[in-house]
PDB file of N, CA and C in Angstrom:
ATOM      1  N   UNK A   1     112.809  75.330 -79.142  1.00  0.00           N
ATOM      2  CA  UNK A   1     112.461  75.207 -80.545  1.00  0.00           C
ATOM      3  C   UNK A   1     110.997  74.771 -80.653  1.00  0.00           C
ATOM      4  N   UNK A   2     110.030  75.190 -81.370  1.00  0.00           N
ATOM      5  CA  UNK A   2     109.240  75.085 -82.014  1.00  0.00           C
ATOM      6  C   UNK A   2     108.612  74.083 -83.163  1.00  0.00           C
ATOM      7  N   UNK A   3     108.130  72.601 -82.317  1.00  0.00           N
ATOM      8  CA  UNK A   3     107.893  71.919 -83.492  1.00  0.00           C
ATOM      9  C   UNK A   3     106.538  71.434 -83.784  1.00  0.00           C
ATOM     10  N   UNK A   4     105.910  70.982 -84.785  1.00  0.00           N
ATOM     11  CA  UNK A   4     104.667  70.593 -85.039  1.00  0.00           C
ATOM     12  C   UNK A   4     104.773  69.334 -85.514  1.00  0.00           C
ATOM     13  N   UNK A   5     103.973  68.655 -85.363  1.00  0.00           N
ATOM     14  CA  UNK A   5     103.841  66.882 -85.889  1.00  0.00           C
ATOM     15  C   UNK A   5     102.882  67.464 -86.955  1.00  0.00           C
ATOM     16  N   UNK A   6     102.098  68.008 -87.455  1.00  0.00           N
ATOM     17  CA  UNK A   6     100.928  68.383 -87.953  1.00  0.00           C
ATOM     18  C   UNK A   6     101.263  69.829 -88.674  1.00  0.00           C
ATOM     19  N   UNK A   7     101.812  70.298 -89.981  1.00  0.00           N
ATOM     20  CA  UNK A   7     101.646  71.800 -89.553  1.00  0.00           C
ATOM     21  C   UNK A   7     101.064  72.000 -90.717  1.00  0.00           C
ATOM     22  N   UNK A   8     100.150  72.928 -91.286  1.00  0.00           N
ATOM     23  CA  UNK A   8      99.155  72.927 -92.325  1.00  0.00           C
ATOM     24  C   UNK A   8      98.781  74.720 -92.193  1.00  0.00           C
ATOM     25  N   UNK A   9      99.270  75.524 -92.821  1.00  0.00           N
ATOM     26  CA  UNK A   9      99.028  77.042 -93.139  1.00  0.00           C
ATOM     27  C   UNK A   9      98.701  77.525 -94.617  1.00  0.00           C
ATOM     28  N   UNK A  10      97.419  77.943 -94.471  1.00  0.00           N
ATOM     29  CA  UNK A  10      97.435  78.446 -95.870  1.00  0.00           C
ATOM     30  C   UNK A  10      97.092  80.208 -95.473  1.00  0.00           C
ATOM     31  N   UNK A  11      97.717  80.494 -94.019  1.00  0.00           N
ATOM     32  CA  UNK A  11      97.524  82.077 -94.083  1.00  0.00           C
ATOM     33  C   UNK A  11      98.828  82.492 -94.069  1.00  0.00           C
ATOM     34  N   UNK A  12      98.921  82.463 -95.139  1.00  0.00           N
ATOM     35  CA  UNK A  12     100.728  82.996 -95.337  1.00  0.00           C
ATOM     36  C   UNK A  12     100.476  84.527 -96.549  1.00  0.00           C
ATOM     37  N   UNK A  13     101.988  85.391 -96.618  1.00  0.00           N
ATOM     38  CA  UNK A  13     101.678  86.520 -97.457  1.00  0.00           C
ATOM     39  C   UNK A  13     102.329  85.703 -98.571  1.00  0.00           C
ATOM     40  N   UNK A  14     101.579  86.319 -99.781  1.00  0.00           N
ATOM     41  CA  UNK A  14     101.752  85.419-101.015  1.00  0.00           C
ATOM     42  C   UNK A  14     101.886  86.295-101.983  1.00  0.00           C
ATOM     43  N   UNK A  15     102.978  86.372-102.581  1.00  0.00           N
ATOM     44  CA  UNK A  15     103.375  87.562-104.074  1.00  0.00           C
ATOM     45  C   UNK A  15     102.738  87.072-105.379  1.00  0.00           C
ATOM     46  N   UNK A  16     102.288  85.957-105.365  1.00  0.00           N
ATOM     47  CA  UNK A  16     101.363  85.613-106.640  1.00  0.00           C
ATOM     48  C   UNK A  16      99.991  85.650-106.767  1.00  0.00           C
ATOM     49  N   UNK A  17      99.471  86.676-107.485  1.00  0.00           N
ATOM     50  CA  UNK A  17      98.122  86.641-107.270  1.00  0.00           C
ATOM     51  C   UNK A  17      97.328  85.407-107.778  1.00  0.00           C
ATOM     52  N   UNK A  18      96.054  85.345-107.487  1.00  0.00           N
ATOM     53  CA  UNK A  18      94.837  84.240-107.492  1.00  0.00           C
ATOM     54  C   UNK A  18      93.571  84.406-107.340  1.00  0.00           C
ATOM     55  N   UNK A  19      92.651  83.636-107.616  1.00  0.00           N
ATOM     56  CA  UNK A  19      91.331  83.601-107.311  1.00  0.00           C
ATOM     57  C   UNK A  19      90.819  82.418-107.260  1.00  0.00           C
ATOM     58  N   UNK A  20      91.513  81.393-107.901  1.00  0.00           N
ATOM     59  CA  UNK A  20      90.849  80.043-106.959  1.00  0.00           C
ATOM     60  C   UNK A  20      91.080  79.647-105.946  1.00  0.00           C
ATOM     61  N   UNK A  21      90.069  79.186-105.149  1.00  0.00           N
ATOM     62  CA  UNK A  21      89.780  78.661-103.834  1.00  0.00           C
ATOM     63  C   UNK A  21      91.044  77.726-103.757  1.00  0.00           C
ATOM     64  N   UNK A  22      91.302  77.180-102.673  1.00  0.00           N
ATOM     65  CA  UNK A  22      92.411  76.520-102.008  1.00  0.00           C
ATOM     66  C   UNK A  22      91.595  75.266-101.354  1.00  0.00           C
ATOM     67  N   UNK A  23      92.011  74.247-101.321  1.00  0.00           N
ATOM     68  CA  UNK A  23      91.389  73.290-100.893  1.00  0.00           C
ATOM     69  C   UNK A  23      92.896  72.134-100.331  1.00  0.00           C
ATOM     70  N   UNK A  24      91.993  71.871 -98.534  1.00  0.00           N
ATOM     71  CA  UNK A  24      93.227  70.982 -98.023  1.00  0.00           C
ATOM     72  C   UNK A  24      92.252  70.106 -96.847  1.00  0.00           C
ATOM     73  N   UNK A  25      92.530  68.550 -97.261  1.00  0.00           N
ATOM     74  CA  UNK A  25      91.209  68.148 -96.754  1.00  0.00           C
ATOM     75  C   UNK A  25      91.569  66.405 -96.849  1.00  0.00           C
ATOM     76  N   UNK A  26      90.932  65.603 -95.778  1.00  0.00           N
ATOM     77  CA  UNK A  26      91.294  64.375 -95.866  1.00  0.00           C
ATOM     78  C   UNK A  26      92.442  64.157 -95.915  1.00  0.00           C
ATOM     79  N   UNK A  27      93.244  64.726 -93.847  1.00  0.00           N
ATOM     80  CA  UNK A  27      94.299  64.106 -93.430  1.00  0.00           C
ATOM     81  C   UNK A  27      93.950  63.591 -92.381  1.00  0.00           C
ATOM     82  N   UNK A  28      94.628  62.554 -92.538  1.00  0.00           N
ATOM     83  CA  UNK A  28      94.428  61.411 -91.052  1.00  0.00           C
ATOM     84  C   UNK A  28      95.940  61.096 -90.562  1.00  0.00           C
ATOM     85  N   UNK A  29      96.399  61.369 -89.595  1.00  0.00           N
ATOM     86  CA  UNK A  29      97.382  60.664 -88.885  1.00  0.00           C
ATOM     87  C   UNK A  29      96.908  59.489 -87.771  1.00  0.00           C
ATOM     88  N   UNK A  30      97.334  58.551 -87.557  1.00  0.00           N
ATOM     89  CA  UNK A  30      97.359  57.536 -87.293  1.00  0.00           C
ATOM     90  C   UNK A  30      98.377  56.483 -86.537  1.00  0.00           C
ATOM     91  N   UNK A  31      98.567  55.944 -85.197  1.00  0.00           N
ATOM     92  CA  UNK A  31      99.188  55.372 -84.219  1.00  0.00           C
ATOM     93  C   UNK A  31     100.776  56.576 -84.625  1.00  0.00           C
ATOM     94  N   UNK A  32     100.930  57.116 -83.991  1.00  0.00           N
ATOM     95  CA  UNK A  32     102.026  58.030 -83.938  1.00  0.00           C
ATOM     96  C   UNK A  32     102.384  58.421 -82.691  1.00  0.00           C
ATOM     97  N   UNK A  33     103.209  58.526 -82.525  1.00  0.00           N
ATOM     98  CA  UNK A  33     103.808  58.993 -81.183  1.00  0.00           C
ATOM     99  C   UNK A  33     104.860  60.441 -81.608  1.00  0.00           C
ATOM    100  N   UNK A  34     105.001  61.423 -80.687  1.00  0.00           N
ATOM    101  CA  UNK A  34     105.710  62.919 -81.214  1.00  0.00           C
ATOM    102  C   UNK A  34     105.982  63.448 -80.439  1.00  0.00           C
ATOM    103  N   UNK A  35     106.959  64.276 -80.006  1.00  0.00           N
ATOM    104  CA  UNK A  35     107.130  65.560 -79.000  1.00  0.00           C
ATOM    105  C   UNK A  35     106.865  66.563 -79.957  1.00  0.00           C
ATOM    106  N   UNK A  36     105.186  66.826 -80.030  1.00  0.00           N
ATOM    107  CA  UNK A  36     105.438  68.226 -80.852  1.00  0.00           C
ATOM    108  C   UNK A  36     103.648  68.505 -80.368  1.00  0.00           C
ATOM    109  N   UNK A  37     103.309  69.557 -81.442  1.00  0.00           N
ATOM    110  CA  UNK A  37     102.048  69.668 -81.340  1.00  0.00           C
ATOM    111  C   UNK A  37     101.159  70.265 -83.146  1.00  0.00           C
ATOM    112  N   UNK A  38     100.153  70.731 -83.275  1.00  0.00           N
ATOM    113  CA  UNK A  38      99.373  70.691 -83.839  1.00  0.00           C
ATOM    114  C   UNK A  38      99.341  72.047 -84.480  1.00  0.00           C
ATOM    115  N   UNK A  39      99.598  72.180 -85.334  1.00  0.00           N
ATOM    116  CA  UNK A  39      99.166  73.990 -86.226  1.00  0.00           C
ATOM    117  C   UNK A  39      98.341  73.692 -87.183  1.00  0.00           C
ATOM    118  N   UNK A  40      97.534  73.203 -87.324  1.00  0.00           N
ATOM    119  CA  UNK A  40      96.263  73.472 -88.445  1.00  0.00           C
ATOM    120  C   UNK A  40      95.738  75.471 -88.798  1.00  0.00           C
ATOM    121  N   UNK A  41      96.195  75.937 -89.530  1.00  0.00           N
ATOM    122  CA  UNK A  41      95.935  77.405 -89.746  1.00  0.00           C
ATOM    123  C   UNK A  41      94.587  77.329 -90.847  1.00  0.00           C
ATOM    124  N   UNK A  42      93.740  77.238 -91.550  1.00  0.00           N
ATOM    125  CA  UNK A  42      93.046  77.617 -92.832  1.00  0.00           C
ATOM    126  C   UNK A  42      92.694  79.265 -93.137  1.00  0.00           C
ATOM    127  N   UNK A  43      92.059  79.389 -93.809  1.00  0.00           N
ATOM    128  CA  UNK A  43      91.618  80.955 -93.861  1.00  0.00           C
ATOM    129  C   UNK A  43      90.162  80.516 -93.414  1.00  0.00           C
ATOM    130  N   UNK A  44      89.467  82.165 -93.326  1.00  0.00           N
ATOM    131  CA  UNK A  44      88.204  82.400 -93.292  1.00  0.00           C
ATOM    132  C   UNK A  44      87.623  82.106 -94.128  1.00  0.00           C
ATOM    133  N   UNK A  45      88.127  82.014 -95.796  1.00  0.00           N
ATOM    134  CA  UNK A  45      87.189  82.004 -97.022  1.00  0.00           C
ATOM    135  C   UNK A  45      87.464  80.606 -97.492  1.00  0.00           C
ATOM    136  N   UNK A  46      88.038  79.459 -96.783  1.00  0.00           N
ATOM    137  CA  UNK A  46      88.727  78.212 -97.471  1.00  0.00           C
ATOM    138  C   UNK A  46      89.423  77.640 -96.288  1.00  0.00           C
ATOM    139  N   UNK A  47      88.364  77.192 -95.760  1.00  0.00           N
ATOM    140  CA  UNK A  47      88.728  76.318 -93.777  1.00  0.00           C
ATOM    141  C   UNK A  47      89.133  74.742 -94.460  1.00  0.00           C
ATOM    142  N   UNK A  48      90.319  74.559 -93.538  1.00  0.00           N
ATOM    143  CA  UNK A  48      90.707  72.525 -93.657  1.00  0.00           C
ATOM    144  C   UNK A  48      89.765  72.262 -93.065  1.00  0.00           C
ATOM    145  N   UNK A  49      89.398  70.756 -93.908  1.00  0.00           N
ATOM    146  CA  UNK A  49      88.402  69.862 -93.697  1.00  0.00           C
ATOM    147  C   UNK A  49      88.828  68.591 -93.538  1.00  0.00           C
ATOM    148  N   UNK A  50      88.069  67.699 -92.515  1.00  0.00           N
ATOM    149  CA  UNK A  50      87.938  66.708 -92.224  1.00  0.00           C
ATOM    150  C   UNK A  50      89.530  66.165 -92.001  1.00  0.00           C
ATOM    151  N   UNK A  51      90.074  66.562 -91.008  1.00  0.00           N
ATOM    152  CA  UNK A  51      91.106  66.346 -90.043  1.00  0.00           C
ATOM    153  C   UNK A  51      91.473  65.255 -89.000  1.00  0.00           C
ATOM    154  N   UNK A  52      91.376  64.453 -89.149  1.00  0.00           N
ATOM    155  CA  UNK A  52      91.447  63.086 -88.059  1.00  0.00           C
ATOM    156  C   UNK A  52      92.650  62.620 -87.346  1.00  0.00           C
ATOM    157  N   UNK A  53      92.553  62.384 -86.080  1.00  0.00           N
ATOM    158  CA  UNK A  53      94.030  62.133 -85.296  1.00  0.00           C
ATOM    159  C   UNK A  53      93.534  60.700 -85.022  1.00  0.00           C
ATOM    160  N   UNK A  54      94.213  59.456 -84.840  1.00  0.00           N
ATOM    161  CA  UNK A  54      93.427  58.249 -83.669  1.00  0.00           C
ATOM    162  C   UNK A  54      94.949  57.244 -83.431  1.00  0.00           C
ATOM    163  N   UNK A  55      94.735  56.997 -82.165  1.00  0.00           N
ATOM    164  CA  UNK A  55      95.757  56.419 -81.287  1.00  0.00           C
ATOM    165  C   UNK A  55      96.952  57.576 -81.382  1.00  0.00           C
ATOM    166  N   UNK A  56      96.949  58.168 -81.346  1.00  0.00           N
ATOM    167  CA  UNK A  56      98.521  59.311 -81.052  1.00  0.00           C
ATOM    168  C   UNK A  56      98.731  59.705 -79.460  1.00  0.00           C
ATOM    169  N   UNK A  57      99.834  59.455 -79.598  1.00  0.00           N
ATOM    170  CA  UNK A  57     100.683  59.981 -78.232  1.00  0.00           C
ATOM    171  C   UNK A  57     101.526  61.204 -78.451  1.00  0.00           C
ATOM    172  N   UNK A  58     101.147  62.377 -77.953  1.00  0.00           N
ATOM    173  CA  UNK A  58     101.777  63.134 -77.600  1.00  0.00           C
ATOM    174  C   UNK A  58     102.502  63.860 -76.781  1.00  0.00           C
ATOM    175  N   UNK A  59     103.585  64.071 -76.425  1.00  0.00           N
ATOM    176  CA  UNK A  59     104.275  64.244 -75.291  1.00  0.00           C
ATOM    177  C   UNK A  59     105.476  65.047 -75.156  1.00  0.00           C
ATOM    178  N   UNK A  60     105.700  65.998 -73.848  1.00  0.00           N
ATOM    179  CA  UNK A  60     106.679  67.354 -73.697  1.00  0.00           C
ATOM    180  C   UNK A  60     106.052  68.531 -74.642  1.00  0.00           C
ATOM    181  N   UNK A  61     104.484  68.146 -74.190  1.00  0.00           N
ATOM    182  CA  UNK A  61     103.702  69.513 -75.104  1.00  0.00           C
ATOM    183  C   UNK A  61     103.902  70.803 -73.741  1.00  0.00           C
ATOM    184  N   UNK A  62     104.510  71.898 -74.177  1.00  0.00           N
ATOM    185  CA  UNK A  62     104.432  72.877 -73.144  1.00  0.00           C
ATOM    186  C   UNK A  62     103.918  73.762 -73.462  1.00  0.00           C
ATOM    187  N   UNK A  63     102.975  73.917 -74.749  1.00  0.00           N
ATOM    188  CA  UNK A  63     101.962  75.406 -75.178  1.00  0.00           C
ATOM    189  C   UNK A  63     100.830  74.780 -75.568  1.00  0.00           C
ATOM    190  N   UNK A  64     100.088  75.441 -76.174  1.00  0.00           N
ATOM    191  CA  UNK A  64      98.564  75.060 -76.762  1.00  0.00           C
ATOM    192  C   UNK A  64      98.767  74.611 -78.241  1.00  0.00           C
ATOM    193  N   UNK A  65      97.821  73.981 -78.552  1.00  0.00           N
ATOM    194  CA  UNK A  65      97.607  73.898 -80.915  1.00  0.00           C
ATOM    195  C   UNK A  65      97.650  75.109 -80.800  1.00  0.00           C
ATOM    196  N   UNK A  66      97.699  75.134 -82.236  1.00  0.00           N
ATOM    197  CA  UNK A  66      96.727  75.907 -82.676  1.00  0.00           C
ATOM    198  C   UNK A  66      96.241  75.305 -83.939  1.00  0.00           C
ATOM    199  N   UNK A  67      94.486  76.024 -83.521  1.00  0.00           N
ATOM    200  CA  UNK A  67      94.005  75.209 -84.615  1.00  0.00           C
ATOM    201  C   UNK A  67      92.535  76.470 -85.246  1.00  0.00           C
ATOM    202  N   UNK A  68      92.720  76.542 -86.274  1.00  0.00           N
ATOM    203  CA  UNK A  68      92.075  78.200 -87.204  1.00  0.00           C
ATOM    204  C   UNK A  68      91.554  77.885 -87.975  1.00  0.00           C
ATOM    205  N   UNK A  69      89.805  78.139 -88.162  1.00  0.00           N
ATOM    206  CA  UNK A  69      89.662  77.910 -89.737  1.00  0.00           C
ATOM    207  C   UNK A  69      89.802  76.050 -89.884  1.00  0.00           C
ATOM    208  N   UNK A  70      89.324  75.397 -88.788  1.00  0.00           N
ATOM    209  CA  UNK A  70      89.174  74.464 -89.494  1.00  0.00           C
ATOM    210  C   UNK A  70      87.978  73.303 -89.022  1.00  0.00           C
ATOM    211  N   UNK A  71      87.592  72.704 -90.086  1.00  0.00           N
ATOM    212  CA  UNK A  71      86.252  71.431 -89.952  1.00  0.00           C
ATOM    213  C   UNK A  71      86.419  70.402 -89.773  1.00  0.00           C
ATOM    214  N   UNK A  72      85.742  69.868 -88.959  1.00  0.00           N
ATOM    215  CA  UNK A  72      85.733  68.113 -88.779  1.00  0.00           C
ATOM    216  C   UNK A  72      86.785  67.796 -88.908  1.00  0.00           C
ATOM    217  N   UNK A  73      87.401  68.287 -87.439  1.00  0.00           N
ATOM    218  CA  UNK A  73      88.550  67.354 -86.762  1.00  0.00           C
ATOM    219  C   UNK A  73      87.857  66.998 -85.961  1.00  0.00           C
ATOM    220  N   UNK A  74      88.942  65.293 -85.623  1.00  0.00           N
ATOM    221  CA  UNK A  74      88.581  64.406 -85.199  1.00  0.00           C
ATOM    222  C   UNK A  74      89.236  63.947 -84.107  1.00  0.00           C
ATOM    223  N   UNK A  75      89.387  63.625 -83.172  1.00  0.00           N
ATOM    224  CA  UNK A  75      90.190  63.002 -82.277  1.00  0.00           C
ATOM    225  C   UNK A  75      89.576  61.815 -81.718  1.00  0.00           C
ATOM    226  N   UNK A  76      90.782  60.418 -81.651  1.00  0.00           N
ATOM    227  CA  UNK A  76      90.137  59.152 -81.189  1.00  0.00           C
ATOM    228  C   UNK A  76      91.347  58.852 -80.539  1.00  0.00           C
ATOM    229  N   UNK A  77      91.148  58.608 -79.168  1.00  0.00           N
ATOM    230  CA  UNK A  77      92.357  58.125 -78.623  1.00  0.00           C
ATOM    231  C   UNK A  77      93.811  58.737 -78.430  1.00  0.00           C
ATOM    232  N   UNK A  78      93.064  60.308 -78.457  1.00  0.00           N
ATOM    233  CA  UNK A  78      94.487  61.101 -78.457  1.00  0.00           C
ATOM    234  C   UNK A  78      94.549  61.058 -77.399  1.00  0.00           C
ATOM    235  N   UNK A  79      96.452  61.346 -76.629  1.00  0.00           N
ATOM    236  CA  UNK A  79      96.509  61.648 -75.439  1.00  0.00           C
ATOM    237  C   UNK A  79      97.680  62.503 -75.722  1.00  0.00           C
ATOM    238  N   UNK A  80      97.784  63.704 -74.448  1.00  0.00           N
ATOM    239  CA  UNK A  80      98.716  64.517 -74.715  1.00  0.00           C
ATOM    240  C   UNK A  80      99.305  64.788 -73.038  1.00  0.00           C
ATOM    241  N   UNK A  81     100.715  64.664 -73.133  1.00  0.00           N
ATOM    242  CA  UNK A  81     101.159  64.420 -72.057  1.00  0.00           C
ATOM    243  C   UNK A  81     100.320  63.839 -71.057  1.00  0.00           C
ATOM    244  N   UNK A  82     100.117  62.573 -71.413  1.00  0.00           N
ATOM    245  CA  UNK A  82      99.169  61.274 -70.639  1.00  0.00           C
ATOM    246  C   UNK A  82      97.855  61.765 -70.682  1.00  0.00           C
ATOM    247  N   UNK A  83      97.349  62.669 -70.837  1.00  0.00           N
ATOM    248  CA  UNK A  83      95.941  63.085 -70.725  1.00  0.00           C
ATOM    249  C   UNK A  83      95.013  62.636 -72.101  1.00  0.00           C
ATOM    250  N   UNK A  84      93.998  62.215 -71.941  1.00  0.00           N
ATOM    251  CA  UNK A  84      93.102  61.905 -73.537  1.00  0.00           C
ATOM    252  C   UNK A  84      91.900  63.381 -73.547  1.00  0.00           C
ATOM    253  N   UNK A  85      92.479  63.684 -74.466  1.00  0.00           N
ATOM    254  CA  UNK A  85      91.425  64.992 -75.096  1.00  0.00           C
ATOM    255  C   UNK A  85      90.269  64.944 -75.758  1.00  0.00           C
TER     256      UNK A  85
END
């Protein structure tokens, strides 16, 4: 199974049309511990901003983030399966 501690997509297909910008910005997670990992998705025209991880433990990560389309992330004290990134 497939899980994310973090999961944040705004590239999804969408039946309602639009034209304002999308805005997703100023998340911080903080002393957490998880068996999961990271999906930050944004678009090309409307990237997440300012993303911050500090003290997190992550652990039984067996794939990569993913992380798209996005600004000023932060990492302080991450470690992922014992390793600090």
């Amino acid at each position: 199974m497939d899980r994310e501690v973090v999961f944040v997509t705004m590239n999804y297909a969408s039946t309602e049309p639009g034209t304002l910008p999308v805005s997703v910005r100023n998340i911080t997670m903080r002393d957490t511990r998880a068996d999961a990992v990271l999906n930050l998705d944004g678009l090309a025209t409307d990237h997440l901003t300012d993303v911050r991880l500090d003290r997190c433990r992550l652990t039984g990560i067996t794939g990569p983030d993913k992380v798209a389309f996005t600004d000023g992330l932060r990492l302080r004290e991450v470690f992922v399966n014992g390793v600090e990134v």
